[in-house]
Protein backbone atom coordinates (compact mmCIF):
# COMPACT_ATOMS: atom_id res chain seq x y z
CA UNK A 1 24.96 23.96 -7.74
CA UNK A 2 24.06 21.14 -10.35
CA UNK A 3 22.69 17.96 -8.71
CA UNK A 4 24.32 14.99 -7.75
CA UNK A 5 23.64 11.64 -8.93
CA UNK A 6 23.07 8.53 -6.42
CA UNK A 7 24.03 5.18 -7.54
CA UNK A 8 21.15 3.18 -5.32
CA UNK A 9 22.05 -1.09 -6.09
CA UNK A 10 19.47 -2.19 -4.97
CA UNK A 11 17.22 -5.32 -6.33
CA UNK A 12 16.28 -7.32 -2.70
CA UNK A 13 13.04 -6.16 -3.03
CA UNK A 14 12.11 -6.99 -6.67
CA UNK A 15 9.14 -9.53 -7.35
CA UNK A 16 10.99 -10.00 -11.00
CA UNK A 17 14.60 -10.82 -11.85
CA UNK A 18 17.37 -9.55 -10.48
CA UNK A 19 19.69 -7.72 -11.74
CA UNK A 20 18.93 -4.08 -11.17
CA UNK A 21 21.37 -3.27 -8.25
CA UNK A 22 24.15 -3.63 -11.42
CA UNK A 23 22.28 -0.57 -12.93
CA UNK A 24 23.81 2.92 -11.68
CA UNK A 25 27.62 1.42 -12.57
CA UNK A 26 25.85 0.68 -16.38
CA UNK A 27 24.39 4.04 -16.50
CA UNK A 28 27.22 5.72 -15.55
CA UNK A 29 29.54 4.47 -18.01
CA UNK A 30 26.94 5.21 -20.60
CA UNK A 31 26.62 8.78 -19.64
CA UNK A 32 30.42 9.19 -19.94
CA UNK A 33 29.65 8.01 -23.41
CA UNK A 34 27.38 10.94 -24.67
CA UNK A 35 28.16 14.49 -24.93
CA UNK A 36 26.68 16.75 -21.98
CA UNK A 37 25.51 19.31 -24.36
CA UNK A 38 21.94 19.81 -24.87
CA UNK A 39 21.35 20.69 -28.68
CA UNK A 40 17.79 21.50 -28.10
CA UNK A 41 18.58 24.11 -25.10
CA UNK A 42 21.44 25.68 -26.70
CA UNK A 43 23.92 24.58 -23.49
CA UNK A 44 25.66 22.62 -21.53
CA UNK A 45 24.32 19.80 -18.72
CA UNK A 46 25.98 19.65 -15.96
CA UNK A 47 26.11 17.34 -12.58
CA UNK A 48 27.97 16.10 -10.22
CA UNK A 49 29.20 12.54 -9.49
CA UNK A 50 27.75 11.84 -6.25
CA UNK A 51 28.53 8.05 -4.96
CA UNK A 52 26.88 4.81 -5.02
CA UNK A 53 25.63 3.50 -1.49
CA UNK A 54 26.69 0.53 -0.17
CA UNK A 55 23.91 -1.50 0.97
CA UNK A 56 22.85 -4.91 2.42
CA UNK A 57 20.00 -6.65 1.82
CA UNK A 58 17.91 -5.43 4.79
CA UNK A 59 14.97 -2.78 3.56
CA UNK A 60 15.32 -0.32 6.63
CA UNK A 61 19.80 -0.04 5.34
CA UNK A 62 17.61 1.11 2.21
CA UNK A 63 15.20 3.70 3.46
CA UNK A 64 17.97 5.04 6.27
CA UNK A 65 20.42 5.31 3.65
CA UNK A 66 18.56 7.35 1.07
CA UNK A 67 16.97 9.47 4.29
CA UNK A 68 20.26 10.68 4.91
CA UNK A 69 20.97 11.57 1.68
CA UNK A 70 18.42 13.91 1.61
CA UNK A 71 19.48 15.56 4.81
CA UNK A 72 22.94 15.81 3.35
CA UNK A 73 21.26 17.05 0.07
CA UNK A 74 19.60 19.94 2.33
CA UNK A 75 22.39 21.18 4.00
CA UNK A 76 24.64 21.31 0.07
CA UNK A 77 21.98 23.01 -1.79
CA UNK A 78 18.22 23.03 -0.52
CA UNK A 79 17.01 23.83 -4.51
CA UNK A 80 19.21 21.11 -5.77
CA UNK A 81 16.71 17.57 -6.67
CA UNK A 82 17.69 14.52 -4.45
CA UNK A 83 18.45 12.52 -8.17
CA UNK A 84 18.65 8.38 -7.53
CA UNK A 85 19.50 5.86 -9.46
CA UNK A 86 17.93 2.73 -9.18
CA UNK A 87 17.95 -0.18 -8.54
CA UNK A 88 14.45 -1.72 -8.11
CA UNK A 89 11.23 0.89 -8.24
CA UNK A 90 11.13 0.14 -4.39
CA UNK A 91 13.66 2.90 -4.81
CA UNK A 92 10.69 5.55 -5.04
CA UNK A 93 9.11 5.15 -1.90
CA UNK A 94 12.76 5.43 -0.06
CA UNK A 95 13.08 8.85 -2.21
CA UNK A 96 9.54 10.01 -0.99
CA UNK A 97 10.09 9.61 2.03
CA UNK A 98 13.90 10.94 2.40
CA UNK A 99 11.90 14.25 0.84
CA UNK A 100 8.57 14.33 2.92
CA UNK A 101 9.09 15.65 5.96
CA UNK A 102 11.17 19.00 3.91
CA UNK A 103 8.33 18.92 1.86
CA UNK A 104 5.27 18.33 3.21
CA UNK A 105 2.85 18.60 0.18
CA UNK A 106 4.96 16.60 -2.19
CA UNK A 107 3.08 14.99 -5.37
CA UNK A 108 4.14 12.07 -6.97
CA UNK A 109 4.05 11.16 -10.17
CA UNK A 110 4.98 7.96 -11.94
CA UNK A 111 6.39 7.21 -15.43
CA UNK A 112 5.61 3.17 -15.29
CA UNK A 113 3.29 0.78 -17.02
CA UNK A 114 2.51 -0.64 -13.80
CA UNK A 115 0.47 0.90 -10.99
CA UNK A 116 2.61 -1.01 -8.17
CA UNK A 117 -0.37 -0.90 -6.10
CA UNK A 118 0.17 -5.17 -5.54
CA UNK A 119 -1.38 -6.17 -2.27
CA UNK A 120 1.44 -7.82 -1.03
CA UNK A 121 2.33 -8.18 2.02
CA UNK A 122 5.20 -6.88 4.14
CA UNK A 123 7.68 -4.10 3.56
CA UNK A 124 7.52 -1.82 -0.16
CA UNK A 125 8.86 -3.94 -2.68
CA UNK A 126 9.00 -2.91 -6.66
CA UNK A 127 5.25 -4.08 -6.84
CA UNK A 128 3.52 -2.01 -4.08
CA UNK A 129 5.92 0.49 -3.12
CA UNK A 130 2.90 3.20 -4.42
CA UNK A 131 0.51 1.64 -2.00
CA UNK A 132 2.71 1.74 0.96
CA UNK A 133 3.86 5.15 -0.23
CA UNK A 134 0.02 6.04 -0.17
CA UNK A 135 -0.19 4.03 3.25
CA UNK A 136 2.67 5.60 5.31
CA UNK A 137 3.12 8.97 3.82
CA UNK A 138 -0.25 9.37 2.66
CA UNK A 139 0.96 11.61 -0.48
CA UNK A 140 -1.21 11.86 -4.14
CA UNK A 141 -0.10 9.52 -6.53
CA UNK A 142 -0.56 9.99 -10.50
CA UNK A 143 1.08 7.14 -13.16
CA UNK A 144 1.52 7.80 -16.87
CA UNK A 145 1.88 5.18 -19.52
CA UNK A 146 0.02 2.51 -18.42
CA UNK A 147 0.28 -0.78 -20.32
CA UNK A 148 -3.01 -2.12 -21.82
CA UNK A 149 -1.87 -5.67 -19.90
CA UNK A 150 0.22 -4.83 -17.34
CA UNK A 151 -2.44 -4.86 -14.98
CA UNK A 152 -4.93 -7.35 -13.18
CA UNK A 153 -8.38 -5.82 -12.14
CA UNK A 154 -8.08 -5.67 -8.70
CA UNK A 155 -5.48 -3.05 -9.08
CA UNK A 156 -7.58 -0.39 -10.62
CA UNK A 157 -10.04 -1.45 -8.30
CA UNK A 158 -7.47 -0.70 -5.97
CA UNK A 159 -6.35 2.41 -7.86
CA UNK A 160 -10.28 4.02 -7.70
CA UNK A 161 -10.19 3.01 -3.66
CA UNK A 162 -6.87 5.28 -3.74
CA UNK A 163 -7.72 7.90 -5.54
CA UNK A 164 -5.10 7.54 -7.74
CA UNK A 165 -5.12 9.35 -11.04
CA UNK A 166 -3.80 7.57 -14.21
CA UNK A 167 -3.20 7.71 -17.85
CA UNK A 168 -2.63 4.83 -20.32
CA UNK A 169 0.24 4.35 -22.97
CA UNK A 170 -2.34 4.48 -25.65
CA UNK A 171 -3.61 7.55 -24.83
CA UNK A 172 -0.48 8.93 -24.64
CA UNK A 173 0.24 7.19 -28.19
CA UNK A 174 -3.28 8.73 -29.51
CA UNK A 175 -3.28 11.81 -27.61
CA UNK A 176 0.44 12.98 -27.17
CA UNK A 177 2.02 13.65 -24.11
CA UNK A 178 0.51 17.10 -23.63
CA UNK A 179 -2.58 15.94 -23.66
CA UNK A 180 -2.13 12.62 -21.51
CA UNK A 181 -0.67 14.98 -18.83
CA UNK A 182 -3.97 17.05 -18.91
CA UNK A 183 -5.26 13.64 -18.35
CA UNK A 184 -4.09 13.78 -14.86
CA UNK A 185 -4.43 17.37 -13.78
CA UNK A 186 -0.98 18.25 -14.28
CA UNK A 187 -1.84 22.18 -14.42
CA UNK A 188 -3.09 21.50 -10.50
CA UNK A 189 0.70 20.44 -9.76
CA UNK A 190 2.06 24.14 -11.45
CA UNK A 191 4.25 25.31 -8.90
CA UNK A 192 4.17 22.76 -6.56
CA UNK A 193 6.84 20.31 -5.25
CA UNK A 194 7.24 17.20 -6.83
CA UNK A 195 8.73 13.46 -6.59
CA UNK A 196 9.31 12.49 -10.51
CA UNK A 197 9.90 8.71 -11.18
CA UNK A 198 10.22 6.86 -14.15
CA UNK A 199 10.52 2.70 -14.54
CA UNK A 200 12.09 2.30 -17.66
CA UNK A 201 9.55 -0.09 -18.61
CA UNK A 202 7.48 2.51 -20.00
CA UNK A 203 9.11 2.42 -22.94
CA UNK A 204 8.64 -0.04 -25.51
CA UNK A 205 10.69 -2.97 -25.01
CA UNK A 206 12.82 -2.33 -28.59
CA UNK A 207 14.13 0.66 -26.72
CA UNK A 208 14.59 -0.67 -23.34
CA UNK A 209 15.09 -4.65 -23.91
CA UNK A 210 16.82 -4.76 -20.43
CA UNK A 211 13.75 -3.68 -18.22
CA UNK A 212 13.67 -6.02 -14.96
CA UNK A 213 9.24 -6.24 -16.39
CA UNK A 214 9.08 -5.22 -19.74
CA UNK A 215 5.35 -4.77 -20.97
CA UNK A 216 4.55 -5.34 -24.64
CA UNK A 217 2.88 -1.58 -25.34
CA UNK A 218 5.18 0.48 -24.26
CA UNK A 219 5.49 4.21 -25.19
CA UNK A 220 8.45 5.87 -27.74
CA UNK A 221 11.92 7.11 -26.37
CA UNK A 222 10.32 10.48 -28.29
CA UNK A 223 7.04 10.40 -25.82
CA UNK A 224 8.75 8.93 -23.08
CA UNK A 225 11.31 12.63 -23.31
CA UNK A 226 8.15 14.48 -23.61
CA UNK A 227 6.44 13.89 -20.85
CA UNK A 228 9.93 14.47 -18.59
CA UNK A 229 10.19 17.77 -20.16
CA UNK A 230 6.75 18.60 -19.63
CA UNK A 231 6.61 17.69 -15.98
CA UNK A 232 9.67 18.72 -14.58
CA UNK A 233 8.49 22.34 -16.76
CA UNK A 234 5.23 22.50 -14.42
CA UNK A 235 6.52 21.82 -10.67
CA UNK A 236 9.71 21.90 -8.59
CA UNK A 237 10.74 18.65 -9.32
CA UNK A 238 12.27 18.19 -5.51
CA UNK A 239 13.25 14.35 -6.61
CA UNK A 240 14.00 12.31 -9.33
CA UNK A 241 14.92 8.69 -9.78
CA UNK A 242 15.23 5.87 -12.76
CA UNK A 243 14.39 2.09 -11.86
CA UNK A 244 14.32 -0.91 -13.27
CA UNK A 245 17.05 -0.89 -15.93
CA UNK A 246 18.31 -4.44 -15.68
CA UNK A 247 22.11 -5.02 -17.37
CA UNK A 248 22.11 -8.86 -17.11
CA UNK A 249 18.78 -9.06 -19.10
CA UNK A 250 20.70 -6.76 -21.55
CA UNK A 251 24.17 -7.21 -22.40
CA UNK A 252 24.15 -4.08 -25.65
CA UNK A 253 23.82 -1.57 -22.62
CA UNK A 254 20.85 -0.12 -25.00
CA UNK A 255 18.96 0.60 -22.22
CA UNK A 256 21.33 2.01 -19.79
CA UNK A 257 22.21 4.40 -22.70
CA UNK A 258 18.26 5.22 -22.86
CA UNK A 259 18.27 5.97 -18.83
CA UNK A 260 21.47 7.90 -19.11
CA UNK A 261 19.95 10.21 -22.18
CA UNK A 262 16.64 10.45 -19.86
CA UNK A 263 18.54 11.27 -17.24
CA UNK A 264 20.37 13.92 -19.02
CA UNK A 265 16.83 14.71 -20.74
CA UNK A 266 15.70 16.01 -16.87
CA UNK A 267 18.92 17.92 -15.49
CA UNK A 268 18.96 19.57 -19.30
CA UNK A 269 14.84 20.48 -18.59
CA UNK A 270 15.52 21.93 -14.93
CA UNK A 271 18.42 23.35 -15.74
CA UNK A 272 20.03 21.75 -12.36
């Protein structure tokens, strides 16, 4: 059964501006815009519409919400990805832990030129939902295209503490995205469930002007495809989700056309 898609609105929890609860109606009406045929696989892409939750502003409506989802999800099609669309990253740690409990040994990996590991405190928000993720469902954490100043020291500091495994944008850029994934053991994940999400600021901000905190070194649309295609190749991709596109920041829709062709770039790779 292909997967259904999730609208999640949801910005309360954003440290930048908001915006990003507007972002599954944008993305929708840009997939409806391109043609669900991948040229590269030789087929069609299919999904499903899903809905878009209706949520208040209250971060335990968030995390009950999605949990359900995933028990609904279980009971449709147990090999089908929960697939959300964000929304602010604080997104992520709802979808990890709608998924945790089915799947105990989940890995998580992170498209993002942040680390959200931001000791701040209080409830996940799109700055630290990796550290409480870490925190509360104590799962292995990984992030890919990491900006060259995205990031204050004391994050990495807190990244080493953590364990966490990470790859920058330039070696991605100077490497290529096979290579960069070697960078953080993806062969070890062959096989094995996984939680795939991708902040849309890892691409460069030409590409995705509307990202809720662009960074100045972001990666190629081309890389940025890669590296879906070569993760969601290597595990069972379990869940998926896209944060942090921001419409009001970008009226041109140019970067809810980039989610929406990401998007399709991961049910095309899975075949879901």
């Amino acid at each position: 059964m292909p997967a259904r898609l999730y609208g999640v609105p949801w910005d309360a929890t954003t440290l930048g501006k908001k915006g990003a609860r507007l972002a599954p109606e944008a993305i929708r009406r840009e997939l409806g815009r391109l043609h669900p045929y991948d040229a590269e696989g030789g087929r069609p892409v299919s999904w499903l519409a899903g809905k878009d939750l209706t949520l208040s502003e209250d971060h335990g409506d968030l995390l009950r919400a999605v949990g359900r989802l995933s028990e609904q999800e279980a009971k449709l099609d147990p090999e089908a990805p929960l697939v959300l669309l964000g929304g602010d990253h604080a997104i992520a740690y709802a979808g990890v832990g709608g998924l945790h409990k089915r799947f105990p040994d989940l890995e998580v990996v992170s498209l993002d030129a942040h680390l959200d590991l931001r000791p701040v405190e209080g409830g996940p928000t799109n700055g630290n939902w990796a550290l409480r993720m870490m925190e509360t469902f104590e799962r292995p954490y990984r992030v890919i295209g990491v900006g060259r100043f995205a990031n204050d020291p004391g994050l990495f500091d807190t990244a080493r503490e953590r364990g966490v495994r990470w790859v920058s944008a330039q070696a991605v850029r100077e490497r290529g995205a096979r290579e960069a994934l070697a960078g953080v053991g993806l062969e070890e994940l062959r096989g094995k469930d996984l939680y795939l999400t991708l902040d849309i600021d890892v691409v460069e901000q030409g590409s995705a002007p509307g990202a809720s905190s662009p960074a100045p070194d972001g990666l190629s649309v081309v890389q940025v495809r890669s590296l879906v295609e070569g993760i969601s190749q290597v595990g069972r991709v379990r869940g998926f989700d896209i944060s942090e596109v921001n419409p009001t920041v970008d009226p041109s829709g140019i970067t809810a056309r980039l989610a929406a062709f990401l998007l399709l770039t991961f049910l095309g790779t899975t075949g879901t």
